[in-house]
Protein backbone atom coordinates (compact mmCIF):
# COMPACT_ATOMS: atom_id res chain seq x y z
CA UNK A 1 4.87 -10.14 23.40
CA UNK A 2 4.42 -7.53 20.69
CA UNK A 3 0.79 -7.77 18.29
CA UNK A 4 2.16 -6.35 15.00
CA UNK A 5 -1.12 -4.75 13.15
CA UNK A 6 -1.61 -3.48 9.69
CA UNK A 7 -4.65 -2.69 7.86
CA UNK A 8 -6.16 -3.60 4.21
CA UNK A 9 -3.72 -1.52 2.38
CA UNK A 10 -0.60 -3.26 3.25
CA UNK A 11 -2.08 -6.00 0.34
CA UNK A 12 -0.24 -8.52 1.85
CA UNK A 13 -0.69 -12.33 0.77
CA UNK A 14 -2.80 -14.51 3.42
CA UNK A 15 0.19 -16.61 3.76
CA UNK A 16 2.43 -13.62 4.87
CA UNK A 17 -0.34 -12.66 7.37
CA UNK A 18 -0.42 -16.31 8.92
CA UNK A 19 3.54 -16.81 8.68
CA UNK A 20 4.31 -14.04 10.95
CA UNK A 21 1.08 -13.35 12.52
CA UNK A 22 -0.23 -9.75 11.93
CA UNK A 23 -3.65 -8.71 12.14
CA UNK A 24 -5.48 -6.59 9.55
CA UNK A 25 -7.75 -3.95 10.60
CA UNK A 26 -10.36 -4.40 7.75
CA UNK A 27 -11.14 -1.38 5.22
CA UNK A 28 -15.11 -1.25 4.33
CA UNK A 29 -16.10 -0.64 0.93
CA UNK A 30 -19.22 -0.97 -1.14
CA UNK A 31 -19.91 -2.13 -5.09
CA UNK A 32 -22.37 -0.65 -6.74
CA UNK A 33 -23.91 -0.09 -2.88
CA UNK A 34 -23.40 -3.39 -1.96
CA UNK A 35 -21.09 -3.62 1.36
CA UNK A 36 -18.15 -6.07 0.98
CA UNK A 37 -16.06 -7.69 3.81
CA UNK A 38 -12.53 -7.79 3.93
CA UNK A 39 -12.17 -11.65 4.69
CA UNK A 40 -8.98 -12.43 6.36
CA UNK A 41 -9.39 -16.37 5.57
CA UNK A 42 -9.11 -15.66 1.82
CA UNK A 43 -7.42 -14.33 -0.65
CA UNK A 44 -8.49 -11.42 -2.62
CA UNK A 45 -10.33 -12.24 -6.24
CA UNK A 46 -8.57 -9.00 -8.30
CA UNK A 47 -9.70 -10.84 -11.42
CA UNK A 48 -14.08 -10.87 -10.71
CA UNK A 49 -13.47 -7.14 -8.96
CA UNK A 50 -11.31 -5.22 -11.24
CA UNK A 51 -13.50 -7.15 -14.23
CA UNK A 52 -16.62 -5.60 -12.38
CA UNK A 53 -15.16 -1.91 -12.61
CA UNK A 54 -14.84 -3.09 -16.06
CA UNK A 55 -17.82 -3.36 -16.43
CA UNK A 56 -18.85 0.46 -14.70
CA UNK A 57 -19.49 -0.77 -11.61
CA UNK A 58 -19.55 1.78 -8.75
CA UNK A 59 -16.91 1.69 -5.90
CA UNK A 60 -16.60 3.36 -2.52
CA UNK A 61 -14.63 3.02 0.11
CA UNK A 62 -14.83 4.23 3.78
CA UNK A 63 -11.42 4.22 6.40
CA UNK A 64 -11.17 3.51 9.61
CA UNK A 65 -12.52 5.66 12.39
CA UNK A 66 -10.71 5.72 16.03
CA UNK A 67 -13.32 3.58 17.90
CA UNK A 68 -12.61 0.45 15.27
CA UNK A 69 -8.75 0.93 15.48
CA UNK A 70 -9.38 1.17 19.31
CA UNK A 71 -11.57 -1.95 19.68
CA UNK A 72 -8.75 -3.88 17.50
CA UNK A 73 -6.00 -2.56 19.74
CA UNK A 74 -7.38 -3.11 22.78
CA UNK A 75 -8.08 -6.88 22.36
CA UNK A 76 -4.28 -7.70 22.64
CA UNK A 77 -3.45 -4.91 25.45
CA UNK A 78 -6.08 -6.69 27.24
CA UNK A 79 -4.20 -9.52 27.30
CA UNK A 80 -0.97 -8.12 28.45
CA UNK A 81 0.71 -7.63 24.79
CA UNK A 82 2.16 -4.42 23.59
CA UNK A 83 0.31 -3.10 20.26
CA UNK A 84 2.58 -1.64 16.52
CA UNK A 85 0.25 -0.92 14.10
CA UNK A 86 2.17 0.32 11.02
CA UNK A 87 -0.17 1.60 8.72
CA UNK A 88 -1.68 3.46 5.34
CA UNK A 89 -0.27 7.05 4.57
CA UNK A 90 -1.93 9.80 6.30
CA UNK A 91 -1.43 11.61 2.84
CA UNK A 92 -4.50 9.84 1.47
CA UNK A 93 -6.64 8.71 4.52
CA UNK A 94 -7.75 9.53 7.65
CA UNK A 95 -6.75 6.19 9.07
CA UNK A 96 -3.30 6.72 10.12
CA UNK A 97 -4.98 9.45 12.13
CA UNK A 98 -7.65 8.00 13.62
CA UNK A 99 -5.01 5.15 14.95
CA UNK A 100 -2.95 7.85 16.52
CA UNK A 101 -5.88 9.25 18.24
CA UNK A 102 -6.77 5.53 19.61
CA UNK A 103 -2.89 5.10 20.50
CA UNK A 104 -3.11 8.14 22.67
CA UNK A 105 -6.35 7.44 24.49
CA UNK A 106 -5.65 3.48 25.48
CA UNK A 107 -2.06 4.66 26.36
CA UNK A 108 -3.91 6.41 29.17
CA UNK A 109 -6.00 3.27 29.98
CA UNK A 110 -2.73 0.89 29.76
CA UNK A 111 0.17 3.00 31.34
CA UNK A 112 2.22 -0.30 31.26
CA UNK A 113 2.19 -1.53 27.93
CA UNK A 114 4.00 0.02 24.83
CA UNK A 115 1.78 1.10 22.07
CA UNK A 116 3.12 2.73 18.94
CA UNK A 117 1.12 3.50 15.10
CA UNK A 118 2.79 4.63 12.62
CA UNK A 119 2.32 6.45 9.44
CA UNK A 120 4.23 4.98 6.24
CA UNK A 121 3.53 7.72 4.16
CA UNK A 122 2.29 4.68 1.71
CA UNK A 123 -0.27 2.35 0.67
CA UNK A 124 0.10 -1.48 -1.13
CA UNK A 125 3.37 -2.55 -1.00
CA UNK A 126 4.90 0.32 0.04
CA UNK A 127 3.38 -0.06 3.15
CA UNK A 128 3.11 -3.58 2.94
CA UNK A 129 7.01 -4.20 2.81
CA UNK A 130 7.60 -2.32 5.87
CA UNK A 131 5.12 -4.20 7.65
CA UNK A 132 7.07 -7.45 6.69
CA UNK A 133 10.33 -5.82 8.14
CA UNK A 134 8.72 -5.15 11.27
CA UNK A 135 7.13 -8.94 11.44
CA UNK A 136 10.70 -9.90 10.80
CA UNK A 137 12.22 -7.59 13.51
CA UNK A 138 9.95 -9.02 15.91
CA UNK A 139 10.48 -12.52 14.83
CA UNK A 140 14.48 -12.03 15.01
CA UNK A 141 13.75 -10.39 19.17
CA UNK A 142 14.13 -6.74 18.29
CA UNK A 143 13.32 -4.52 21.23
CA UNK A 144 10.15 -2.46 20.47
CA UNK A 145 11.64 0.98 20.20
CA UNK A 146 14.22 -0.31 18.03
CA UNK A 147 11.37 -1.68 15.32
CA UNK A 148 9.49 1.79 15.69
CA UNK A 149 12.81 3.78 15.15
CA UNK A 150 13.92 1.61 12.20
CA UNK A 151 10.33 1.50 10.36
CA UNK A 152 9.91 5.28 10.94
CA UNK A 153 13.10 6.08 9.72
CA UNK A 154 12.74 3.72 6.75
CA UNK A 155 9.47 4.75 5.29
CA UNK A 156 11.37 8.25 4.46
CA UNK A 157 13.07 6.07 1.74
CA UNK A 158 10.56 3.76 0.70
CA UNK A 159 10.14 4.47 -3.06
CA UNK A 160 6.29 4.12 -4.43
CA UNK A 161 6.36 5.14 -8.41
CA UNK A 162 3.18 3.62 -10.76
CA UNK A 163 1.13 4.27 -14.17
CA UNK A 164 -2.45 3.57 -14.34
CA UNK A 165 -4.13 2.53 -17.60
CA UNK A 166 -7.25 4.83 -17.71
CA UNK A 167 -6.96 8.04 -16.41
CA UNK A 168 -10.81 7.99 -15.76
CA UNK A 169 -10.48 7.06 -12.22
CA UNK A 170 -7.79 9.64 -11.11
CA UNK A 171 -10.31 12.15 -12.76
CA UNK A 172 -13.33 10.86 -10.82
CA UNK A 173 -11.07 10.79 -7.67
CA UNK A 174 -9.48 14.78 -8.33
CA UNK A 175 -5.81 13.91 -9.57
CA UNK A 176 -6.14 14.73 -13.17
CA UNK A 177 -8.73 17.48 -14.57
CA UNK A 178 -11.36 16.37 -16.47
CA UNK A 179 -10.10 17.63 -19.73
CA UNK A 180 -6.65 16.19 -19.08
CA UNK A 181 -8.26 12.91 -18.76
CA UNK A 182 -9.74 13.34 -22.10
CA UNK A 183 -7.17 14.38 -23.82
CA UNK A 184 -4.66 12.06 -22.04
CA UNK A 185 -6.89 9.10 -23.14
CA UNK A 186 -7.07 10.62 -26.95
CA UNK A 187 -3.66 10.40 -27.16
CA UNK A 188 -2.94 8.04 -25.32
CA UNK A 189 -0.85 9.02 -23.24
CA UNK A 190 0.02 7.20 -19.83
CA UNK A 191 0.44 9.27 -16.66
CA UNK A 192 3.45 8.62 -13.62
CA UNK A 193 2.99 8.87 -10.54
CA UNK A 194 4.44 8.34 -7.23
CA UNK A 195 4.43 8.81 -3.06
CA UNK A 196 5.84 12.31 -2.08
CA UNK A 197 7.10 12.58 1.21
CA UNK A 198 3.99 13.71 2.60
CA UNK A 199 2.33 10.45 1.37
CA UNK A 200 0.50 12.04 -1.32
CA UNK A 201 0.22 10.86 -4.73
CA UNK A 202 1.36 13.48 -7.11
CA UNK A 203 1.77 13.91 -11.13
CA UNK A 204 5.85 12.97 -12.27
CA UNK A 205 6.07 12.44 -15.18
CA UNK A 206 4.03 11.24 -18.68
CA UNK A 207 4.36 8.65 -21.67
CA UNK A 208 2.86 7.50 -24.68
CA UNK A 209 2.04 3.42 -24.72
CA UNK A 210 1.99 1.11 -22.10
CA UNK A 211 5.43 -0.33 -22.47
CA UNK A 212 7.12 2.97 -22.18
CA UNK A 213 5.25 3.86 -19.11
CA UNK A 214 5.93 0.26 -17.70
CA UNK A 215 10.13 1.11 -18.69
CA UNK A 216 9.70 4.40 -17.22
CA UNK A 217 9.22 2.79 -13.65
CA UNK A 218 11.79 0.81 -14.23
CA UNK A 219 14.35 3.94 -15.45
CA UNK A 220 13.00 5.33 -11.51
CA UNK A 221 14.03 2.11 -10.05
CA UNK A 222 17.74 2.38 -11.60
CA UNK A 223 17.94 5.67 -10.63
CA UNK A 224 16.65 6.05 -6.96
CA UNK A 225 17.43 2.16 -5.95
CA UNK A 226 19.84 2.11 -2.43
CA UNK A 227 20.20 -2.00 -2.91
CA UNK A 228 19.85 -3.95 -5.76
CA UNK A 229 19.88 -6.85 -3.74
CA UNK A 230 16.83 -5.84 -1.69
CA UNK A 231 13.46 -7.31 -2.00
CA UNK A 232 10.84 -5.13 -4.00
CA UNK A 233 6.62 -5.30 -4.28
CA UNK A 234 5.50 -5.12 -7.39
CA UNK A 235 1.19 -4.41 -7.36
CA UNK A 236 -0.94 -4.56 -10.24
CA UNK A 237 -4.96 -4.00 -10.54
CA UNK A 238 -5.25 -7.19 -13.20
CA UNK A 239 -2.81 -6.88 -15.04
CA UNK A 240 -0.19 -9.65 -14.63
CA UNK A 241 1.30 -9.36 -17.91
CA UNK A 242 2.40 -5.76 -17.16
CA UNK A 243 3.66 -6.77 -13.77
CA UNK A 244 5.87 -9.49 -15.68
CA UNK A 245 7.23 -6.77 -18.25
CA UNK A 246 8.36 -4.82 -15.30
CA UNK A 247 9.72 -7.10 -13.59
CA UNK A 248 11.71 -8.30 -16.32
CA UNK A 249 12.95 -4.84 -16.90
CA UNK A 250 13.74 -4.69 -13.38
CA UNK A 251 16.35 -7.59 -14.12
CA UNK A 252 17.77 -6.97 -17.21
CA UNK A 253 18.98 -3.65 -15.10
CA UNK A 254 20.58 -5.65 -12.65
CA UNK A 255 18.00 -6.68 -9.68
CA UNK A 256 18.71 -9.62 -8.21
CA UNK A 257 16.45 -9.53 -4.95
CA UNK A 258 13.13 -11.40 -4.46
CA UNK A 259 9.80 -9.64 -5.67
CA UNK A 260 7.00 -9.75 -4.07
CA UNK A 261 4.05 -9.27 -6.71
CA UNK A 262 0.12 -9.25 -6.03
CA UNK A 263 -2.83 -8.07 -7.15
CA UNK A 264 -4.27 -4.63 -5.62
CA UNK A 265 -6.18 -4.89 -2.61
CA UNK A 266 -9.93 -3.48 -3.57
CA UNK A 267 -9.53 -0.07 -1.61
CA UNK A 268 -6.84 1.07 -2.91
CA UNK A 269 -7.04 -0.55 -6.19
CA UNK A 270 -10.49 1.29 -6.65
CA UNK A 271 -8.88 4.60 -6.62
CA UNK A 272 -6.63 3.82 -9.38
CA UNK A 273 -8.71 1.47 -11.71
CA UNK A 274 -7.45 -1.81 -13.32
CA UNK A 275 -4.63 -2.42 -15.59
CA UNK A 276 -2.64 0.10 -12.44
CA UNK A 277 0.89 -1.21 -12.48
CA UNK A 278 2.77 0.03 -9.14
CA UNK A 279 6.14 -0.89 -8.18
CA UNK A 280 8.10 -0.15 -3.98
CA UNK A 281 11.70 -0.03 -3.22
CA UNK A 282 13.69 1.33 -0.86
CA UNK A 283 15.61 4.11 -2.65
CA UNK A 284 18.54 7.14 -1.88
CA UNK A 285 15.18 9.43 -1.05
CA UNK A 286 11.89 8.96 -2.33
């Protein structure tokens, strides 16, 4: 038996975790210095959270180190299960590092079993999808190297393009200059962004007004999409309304798949700021 493993990033549903069984290593974070738990039993509340940052409350978030990702790990090799953890880009955290260095050291300790982590280059729903495929693969009786070959060769192509609302928190968190951000928010004008290939989030493009940033992801899905048919993630920080809009524009130019929409997860989420509207696909390239 395979344990399939993701982290908090992935901002997958509780009923996706249960269905096909994955385990979430847990992100810490603190608000306004107060720790918070990632609780696996229920489901995030985006609405209280993102209404708190609102509100100026303080957020910061902490990944995971190599003994934690170990510890996780080792409770399934123990029991004579092989370990995937597909994970959070290495582009914008340590994690997907620190797993790697935990894969190497219990593959020393557990010769037998097969342990794999890999990097999506993404966060949300960009990672979260291809944590789904795997659960799926493993469901359907994929060998193991097959599911590590597919989901590394498939996170090349998985498409991660979003606006934010207030360009405060990408200033606070290095993305924008400080004077951009003022500006920007004079003007109003709404930034694009999206996943390079390295995992990093980088500047693509601008707008003025919500709505044109909102059609401006969907003018990226038209362009880049390799399947209409395929399922997307749509991720918003509060902001269901904008989420809707999107996904409405996503029809009208010709998607027919299933979406799967949430709320950001709070670690993520708290690097972009509310009112974030992020949309994943699997595209031509990214």
């Amino acid at each position: 038996m395979t344990k399939l493993y993701t982290d908090t990033s992935a901002n997958l549903p509780l009923a996706l975790l249960r269905e096909y069984d994955i385990a979430v290593i847990p992100f810490s974070y603190t608000v306004n210095g107060v720790a918070e738990d990632y609780n696996e039993e229920t489901d995030f509340d985006g609405k209280a959270f993102y209404d708190a940052m609102r509100r100026g409350a303080e957020v910061k978030t902490s990944m995971v180190n190599p003994a934690t990702a170990a510890a996780f790990f080792e409770r399934a090799l123990a029991q004579g299960d092989d370990v995937l953890y597909v994970g959070m880009s290495g582009g914008i955290s340590g994690t997907a590092h620190a797993a790697a260095m935990a894969v190497q050291e219990l593959q020393e300790e557990f010769p037998e079993r097969k342990i794999a982590a890999i990097d999506t280059y993404a966060a949300s729903l960009g990672e979260g999808l291809l944590v789904i495929e795997a659960a799926r693969m493993l469901e359907n009786g994929a060998p193991f190297s097959l599911i590590v070959e597919q989901i590394s060769r498939r996170r090349h192509t998985m498409c991660q393009y979003f606006t934010v609302d207030d360009l405060a928190y990408l200033e606070r968190g290095g993305r924008v200059s400080k004077a951009a951000a003022i500006v920007g928010t004079v003007l109003k004008i709404k930034p694009l962004l999206r996943g390079d290939d390295e995992g990093k989030i980088v500047l693509c493009g601008k707008t003025r007004g919500r709505k044109q940033s909102l059609t401006a992801l969907a003018d990226f899905y038209e362009k880049l999409v390799a399947d209409k048919s395929e399922e997307i993630g749509i991720a918003h920080a509060d902001d269901a309304a904008g989420a809707q809009f999107l996904l409405d524009a996503l029809r009208q130019r010709g998607f027919t798949g299933e979406c799967l929409t949430v709320c950001y997860e709070p670690v993520t989420g708290s690097h972009v700021g509310p009112g974030t509207v992020a949309l994943f696909f699997q595209g031509i390239h990214r």
